[in-house]
N, C-alpha and C. Protein backbone atom coordinates (compact mmCIF):
# COMPACT_ATOMS: atom_id res chain seq x y z
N UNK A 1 -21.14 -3.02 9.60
CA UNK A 1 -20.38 -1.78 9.62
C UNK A 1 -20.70 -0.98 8.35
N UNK A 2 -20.74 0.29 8.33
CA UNK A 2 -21.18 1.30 7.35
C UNK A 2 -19.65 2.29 7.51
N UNK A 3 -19.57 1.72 5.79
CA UNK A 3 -18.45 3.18 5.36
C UNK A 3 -18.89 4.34 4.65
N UNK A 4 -18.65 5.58 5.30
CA UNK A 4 -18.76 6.70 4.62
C UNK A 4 -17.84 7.36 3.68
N UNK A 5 -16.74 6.50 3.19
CA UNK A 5 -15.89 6.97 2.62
C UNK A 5 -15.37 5.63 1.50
N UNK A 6 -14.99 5.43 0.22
CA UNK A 6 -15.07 3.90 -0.63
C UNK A 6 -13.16 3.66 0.03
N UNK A 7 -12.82 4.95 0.03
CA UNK A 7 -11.22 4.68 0.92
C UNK A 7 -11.18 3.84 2.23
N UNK A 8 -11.93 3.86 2.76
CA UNK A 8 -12.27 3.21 4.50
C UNK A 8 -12.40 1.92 3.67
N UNK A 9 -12.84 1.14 2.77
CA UNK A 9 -13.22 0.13 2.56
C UNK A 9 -11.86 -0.85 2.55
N UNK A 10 -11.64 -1.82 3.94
CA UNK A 10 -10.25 -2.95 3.27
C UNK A 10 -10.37 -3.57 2.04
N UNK A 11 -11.40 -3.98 1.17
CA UNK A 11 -11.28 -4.42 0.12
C UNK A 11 -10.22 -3.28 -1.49
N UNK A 12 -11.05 -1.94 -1.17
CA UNK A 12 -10.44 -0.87 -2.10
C UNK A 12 -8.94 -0.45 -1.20
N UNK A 13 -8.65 -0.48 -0.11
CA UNK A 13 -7.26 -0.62 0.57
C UNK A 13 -5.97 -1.66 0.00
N UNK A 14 -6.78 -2.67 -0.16
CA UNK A 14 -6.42 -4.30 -1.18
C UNK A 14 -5.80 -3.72 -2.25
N UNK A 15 -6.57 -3.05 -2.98
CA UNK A 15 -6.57 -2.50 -4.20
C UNK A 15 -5.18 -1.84 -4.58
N UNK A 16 -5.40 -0.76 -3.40
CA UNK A 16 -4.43 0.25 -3.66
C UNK A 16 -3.16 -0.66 -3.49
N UNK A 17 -2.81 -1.65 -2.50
CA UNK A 17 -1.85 -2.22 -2.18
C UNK A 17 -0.94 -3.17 -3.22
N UNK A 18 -2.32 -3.68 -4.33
CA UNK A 18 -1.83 -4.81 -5.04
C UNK A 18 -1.17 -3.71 -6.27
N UNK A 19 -2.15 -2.33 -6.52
CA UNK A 19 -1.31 -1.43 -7.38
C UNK A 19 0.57 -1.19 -6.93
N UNK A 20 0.26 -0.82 -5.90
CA UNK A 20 1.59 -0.91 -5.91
C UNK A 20 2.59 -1.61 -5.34
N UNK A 21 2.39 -3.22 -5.44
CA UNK A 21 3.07 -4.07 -5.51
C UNK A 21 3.47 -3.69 -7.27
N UNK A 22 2.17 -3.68 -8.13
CA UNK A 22 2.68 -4.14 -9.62
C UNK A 22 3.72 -3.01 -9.94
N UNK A 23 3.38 -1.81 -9.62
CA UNK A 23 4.75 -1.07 -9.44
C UNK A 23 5.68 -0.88 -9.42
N UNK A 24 6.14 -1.65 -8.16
CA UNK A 24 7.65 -1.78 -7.94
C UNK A 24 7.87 -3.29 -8.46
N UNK A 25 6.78 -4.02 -9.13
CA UNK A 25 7.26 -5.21 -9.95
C UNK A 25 8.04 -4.75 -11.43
N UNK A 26 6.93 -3.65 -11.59
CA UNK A 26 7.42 -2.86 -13.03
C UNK A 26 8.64 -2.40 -13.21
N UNK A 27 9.41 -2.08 -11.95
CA UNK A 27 10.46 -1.63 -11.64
C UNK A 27 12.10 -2.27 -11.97
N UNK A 28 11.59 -3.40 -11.47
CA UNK A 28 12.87 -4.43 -11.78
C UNK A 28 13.18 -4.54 -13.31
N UNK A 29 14.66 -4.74 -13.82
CA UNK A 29 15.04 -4.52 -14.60
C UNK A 29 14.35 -5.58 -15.81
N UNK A 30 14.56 -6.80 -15.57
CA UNK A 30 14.49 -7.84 -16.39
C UNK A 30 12.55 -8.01 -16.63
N UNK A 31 12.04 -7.02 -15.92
CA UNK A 31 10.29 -6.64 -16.29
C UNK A 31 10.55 -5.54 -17.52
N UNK A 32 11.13 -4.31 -16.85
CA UNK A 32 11.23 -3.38 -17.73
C UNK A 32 11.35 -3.14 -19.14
N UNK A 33 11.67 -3.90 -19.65
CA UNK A 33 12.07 -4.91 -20.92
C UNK A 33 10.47 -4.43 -21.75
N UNK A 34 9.79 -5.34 -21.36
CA UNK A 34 8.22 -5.94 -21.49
C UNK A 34 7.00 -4.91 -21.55
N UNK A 35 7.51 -3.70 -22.45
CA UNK A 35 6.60 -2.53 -22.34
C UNK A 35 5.15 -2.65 -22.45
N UNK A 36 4.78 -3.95 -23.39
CA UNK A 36 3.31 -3.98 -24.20
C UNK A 36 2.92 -4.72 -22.87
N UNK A 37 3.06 -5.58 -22.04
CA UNK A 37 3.16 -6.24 -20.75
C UNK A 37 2.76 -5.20 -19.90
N UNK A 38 4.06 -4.65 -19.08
CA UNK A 38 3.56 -3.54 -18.16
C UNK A 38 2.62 -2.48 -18.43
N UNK A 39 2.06 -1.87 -19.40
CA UNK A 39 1.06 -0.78 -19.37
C UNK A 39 -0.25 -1.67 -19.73
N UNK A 40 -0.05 -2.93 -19.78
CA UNK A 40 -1.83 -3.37 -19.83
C UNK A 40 -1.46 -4.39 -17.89
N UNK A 41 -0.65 -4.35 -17.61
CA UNK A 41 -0.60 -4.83 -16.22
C UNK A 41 -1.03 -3.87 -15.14
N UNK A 42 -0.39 -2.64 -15.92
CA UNK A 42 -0.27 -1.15 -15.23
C UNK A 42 -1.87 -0.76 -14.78
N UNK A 43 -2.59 -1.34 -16.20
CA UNK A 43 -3.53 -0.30 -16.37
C UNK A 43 -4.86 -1.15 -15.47
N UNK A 44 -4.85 -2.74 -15.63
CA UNK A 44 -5.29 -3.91 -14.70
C UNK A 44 -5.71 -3.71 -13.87
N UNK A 45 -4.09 -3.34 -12.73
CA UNK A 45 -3.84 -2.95 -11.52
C UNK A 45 -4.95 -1.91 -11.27
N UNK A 46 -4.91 -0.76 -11.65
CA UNK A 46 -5.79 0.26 -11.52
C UNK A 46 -6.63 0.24 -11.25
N UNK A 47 -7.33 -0.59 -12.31
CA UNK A 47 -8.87 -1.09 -12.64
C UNK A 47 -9.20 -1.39 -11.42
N UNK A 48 -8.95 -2.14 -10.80
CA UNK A 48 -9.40 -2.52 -10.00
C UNK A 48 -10.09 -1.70 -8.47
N UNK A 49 -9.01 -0.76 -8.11
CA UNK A 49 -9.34 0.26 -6.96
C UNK A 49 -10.09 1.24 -7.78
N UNK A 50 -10.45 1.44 -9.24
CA UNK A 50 -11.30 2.43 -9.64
C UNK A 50 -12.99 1.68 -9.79
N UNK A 51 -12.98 0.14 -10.31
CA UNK A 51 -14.24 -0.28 -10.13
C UNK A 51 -14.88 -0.19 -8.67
N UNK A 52 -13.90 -0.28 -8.06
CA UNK A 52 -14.21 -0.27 -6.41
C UNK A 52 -14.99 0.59 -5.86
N UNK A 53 -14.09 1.73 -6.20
CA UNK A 53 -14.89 3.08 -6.06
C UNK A 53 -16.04 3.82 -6.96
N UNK A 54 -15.99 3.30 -7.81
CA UNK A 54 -17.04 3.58 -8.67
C UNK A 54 -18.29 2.83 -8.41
N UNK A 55 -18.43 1.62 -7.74
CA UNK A 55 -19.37 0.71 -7.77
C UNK A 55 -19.80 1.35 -5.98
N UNK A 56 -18.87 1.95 -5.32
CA UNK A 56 -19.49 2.49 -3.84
C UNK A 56 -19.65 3.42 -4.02
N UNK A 57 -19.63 4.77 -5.26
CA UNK A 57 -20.29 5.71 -5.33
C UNK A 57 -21.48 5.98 -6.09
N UNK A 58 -22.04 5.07 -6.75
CA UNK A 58 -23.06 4.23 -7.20
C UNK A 58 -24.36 4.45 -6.02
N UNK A 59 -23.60 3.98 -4.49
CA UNK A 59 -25.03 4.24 -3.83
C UNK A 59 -26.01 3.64 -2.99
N UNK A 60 -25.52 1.94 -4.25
CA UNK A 60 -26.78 1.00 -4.02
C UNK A 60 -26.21 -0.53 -3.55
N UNK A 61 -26.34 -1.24 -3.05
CA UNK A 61 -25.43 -2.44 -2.74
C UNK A 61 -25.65 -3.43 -3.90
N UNK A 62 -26.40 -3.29 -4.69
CA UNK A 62 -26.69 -3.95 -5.92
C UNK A 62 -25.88 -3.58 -6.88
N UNK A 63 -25.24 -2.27 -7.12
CA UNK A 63 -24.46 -1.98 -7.79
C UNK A 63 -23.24 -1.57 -7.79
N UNK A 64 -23.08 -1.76 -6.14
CA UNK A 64 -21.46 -2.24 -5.40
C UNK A 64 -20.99 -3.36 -5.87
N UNK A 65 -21.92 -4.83 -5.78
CA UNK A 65 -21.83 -6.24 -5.56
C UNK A 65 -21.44 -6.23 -7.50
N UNK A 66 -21.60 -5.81 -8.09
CA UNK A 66 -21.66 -5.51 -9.90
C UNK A 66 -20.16 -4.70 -9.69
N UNK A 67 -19.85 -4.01 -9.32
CA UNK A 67 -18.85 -3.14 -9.43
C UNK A 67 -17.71 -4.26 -9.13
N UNK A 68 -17.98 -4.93 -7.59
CA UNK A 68 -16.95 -5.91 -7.17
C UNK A 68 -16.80 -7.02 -7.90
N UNK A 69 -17.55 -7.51 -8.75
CA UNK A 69 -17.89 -8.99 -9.13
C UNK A 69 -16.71 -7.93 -10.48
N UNK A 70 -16.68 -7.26 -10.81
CA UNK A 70 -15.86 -6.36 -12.15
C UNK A 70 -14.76 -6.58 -11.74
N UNK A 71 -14.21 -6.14 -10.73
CA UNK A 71 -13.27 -5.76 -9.93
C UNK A 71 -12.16 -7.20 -9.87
């Protein structure tokens, strides 16, 4: 299967999903606390659906498989 879009991809779908699980983890009170915690959890989370997409706008499946192995 061929995606024309790095959004179509279930793996970067994953992504977006586990972001915002950490989210509404961030949310709960007894997290909230834990500022130096949540903004490098925050920022983790991210990482991840941005290597995603960065490594499928790249081009090359050699530098998808580098992007994901990041990821």
């Amino acid at each position: 299967m061929k995606y024309s879009r790095f959004e179509d991809l279930p793996v970067w779908q994953a992504a977006i999903n586990l972001k915002l699980d950490v989210d509404t983890l961030c949310q709960h009170d007894h997290v909230r606390t834990r500022r130096n915690w949540i903004d490098q959890v925050d920022r983790a989370s991210l990482s991840v659906s941005n290597n995603i997409a960065e490594g499928f706008e790249r081009g090359t499946t050699n530098e998808l498989l580098m992007f994901l192995y990041i990821a």
